[in-house]
N, C-alpha and C. Protein backbone atom coordinates (compact mmCIF):
# COMPACT_ATOMS: atom_id res chain seq x y z
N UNK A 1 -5.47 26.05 52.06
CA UNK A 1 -5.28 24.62 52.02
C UNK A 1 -6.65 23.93 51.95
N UNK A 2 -6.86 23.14 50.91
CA UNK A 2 -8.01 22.07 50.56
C UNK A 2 -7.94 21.33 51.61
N UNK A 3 -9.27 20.79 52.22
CA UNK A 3 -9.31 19.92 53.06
C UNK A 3 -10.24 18.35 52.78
N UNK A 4 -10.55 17.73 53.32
CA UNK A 4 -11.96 16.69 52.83
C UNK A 4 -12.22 16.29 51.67
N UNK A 5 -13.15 15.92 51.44
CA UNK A 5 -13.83 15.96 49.82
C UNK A 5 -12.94 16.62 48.74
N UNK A 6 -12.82 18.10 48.87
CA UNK A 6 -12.28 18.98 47.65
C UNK A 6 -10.78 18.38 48.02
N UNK A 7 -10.04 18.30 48.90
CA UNK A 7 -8.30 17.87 49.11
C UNK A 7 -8.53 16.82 48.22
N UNK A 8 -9.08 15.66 48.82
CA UNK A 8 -9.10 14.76 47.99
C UNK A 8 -9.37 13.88 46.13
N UNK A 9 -10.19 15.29 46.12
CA UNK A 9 -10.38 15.24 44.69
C UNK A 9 -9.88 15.92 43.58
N UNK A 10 -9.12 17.15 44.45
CA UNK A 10 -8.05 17.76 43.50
C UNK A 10 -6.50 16.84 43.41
N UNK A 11 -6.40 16.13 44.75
CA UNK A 11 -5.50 14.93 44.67
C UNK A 11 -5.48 14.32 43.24
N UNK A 12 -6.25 13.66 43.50
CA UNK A 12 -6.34 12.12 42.07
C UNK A 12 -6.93 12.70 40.85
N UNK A 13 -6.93 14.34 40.83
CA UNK A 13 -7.45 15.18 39.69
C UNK A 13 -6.63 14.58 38.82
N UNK A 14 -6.74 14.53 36.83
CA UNK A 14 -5.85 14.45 35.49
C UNK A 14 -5.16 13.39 35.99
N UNK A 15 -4.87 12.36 36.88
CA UNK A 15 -4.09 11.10 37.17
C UNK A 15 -4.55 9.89 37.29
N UNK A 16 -6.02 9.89 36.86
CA UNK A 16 -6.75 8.84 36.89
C UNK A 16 -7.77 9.33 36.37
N UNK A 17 -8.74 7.63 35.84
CA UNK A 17 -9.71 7.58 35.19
C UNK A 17 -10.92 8.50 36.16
N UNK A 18 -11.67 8.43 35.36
CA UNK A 18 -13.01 8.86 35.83
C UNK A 18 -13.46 8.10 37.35
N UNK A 19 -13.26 6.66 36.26
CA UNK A 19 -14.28 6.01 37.31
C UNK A 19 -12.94 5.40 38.50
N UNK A 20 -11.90 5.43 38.48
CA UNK A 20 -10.98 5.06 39.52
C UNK A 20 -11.01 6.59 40.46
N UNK A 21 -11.35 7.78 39.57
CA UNK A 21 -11.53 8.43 41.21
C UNK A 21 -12.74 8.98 41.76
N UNK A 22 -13.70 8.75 41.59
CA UNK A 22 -15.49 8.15 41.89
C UNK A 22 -14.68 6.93 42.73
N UNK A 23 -14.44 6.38 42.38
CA UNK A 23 -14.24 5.32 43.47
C UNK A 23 -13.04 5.25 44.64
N UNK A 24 -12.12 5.91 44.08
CA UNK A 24 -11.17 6.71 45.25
C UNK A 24 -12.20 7.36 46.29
N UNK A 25 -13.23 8.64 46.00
CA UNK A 25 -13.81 9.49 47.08
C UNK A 25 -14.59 8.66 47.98
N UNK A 26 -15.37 7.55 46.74
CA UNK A 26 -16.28 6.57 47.66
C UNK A 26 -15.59 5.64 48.66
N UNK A 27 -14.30 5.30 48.33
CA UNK A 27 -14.03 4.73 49.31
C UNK A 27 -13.32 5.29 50.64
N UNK A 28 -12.73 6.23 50.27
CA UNK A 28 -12.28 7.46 51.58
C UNK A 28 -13.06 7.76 52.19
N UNK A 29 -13.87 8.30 51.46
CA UNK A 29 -15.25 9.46 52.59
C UNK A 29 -16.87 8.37 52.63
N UNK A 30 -16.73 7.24 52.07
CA UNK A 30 -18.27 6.42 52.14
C UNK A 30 -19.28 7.27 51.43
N UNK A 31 -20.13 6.69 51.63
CA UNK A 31 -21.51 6.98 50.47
C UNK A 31 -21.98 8.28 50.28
N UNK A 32 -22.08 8.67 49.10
CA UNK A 32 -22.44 9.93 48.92
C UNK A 32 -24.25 10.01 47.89
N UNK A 33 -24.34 11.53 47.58
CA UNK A 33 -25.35 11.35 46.89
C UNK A 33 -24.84 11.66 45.44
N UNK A 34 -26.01 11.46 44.41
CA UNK A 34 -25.22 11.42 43.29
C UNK A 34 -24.90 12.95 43.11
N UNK A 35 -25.67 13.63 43.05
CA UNK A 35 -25.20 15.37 42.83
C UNK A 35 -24.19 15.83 43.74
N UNK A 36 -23.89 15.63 44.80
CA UNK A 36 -22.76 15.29 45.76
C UNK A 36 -21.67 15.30 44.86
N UNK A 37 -21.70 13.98 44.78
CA UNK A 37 -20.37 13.34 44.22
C UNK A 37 -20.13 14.18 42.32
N UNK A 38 -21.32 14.52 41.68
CA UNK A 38 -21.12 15.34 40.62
C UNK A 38 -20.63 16.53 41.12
N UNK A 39 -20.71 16.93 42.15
CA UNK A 39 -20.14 18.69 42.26
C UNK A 39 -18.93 18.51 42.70
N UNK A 40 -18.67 17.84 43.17
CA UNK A 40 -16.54 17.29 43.80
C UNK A 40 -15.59 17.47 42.19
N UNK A 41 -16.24 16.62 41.52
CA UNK A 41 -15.82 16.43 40.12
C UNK A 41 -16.33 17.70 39.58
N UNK A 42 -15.72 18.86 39.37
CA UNK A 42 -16.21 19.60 38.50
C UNK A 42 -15.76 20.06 37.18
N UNK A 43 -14.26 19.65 37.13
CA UNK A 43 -13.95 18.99 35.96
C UNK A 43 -14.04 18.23 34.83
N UNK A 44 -15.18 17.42 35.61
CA UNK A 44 -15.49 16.25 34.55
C UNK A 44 -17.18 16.78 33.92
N UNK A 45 -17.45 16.50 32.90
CA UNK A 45 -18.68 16.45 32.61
C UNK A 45 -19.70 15.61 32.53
N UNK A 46 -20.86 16.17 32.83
CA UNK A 46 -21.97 15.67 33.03
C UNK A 46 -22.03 14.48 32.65
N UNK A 47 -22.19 14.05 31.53
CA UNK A 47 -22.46 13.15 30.70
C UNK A 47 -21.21 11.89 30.75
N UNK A 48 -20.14 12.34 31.11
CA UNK A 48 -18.95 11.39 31.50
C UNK A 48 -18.94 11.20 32.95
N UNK A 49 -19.11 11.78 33.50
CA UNK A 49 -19.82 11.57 35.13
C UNK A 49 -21.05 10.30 34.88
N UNK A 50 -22.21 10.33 34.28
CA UNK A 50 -22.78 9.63 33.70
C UNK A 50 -22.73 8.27 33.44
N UNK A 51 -22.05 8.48 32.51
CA UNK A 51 -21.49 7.16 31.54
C UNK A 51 -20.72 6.37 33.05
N UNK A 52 -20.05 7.06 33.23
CA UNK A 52 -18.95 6.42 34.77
C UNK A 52 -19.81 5.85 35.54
N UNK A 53 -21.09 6.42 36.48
CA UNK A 53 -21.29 5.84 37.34
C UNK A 53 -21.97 4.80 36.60
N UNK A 54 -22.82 4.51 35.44
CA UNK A 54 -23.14 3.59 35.07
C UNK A 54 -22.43 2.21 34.57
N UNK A 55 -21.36 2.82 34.33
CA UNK A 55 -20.43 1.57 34.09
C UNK A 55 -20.47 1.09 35.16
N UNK A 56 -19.42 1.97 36.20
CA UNK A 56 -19.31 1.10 37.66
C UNK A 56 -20.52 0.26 38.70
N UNK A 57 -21.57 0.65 38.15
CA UNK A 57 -22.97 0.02 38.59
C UNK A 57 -22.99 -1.50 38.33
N UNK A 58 -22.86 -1.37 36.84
CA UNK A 58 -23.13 -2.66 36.32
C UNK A 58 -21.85 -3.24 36.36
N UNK A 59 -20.49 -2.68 36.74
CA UNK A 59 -19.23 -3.52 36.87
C UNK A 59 -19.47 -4.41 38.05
N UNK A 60 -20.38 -3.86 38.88
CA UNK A 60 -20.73 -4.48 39.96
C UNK A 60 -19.60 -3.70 41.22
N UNK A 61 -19.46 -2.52 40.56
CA UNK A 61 -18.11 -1.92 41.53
C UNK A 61 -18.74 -1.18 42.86
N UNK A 62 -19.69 -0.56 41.97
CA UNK A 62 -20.41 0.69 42.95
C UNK A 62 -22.37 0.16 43.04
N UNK A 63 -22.71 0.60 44.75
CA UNK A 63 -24.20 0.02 44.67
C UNK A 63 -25.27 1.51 44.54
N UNK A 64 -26.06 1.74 43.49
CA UNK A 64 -27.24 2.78 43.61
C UNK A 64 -28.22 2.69 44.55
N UNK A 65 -28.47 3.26 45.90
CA UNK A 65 -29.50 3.46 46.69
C UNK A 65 -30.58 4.02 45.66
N UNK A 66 -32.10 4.00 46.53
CA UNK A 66 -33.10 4.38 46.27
C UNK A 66 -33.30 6.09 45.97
N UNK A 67 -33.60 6.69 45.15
CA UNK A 67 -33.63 8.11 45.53
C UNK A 67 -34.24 8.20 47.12
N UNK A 68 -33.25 9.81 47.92
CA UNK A 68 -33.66 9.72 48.82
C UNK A 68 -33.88 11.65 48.59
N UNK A 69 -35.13 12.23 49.01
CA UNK A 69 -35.49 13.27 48.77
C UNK A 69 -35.36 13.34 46.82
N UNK A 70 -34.98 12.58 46.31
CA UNK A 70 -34.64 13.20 44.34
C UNK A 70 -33.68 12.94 44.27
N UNK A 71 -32.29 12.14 44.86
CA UNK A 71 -31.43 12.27 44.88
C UNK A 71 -30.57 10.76 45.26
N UNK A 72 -30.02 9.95 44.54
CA UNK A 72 -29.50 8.80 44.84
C UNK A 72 -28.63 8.52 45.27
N UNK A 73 -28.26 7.29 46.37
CA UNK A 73 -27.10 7.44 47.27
C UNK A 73 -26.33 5.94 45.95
N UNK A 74 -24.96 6.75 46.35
CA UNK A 74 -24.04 5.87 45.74
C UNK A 74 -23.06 5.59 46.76
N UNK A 75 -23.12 4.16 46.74
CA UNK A 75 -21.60 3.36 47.55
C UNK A 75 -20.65 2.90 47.40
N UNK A 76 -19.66 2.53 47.57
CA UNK A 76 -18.88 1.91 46.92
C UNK A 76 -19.21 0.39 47.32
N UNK A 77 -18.58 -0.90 46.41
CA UNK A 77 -18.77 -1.91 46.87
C UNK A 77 -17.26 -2.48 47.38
N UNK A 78 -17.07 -3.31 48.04
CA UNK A 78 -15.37 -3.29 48.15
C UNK A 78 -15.24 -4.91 47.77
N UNK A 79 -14.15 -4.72 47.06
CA UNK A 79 -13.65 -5.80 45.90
C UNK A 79 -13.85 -7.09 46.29
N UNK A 80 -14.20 -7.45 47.85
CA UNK A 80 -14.55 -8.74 48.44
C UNK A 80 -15.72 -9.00 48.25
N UNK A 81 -16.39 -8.18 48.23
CA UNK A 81 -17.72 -8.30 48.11
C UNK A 81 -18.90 -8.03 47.05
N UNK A 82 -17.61 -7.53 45.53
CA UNK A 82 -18.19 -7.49 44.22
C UNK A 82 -19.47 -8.32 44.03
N UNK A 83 -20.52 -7.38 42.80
CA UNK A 83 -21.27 -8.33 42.95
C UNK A 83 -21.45 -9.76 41.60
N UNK A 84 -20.19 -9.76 41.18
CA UNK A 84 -19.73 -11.08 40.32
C UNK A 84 -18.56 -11.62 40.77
N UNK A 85 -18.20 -11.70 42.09
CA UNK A 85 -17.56 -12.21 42.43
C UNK A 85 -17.78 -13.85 42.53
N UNK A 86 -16.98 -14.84 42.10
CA UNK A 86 -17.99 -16.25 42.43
C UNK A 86 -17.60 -16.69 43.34
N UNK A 87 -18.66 -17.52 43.75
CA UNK A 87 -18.57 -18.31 45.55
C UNK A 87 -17.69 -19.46 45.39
């Protein structure tokens, strides 16, 4: 039996987009790093892993931390607090 991270990501495996389940894990389990969150997904490829978190960056969905050791923390942002949301 899958538990954590892997339960969860074989869950919302082939039933959703890329970037709806990047943002499923981020919001269950909170911030991860980016190679982290690339090895959960191992299904998906590199380059569509990629393309995803960059969309969701600039959707204003998900926030990029600073590399920390080589390695960037990704958050989720939660829909109240988008960052085009208007005041």
């Amino acid at each position: 039996m899958k538990h954590g991270l892997a339960a969860t990501s074989a869950w919302i495996s082939g039933r959703h987009s890329i970037d709806d389940r990047i943002l499923a894990l981020l919001h269950e389990h909170g911030a991860r790093k980016l190679d982290e969150l690339d090895k959960i997904l191992p299904d998906v490829g590199s380059a569509s892993f990629l393309l995803a978190i960059d969309r969701l960056s600039r959707e204003g969905k998900i926030l990029l931390g600073p590399p920390e050791n080589g390695d960037y923390l990704v958050s989720a942002i939660p829909a109240s607090r988008s960052l085009y949301t208007a005041f």
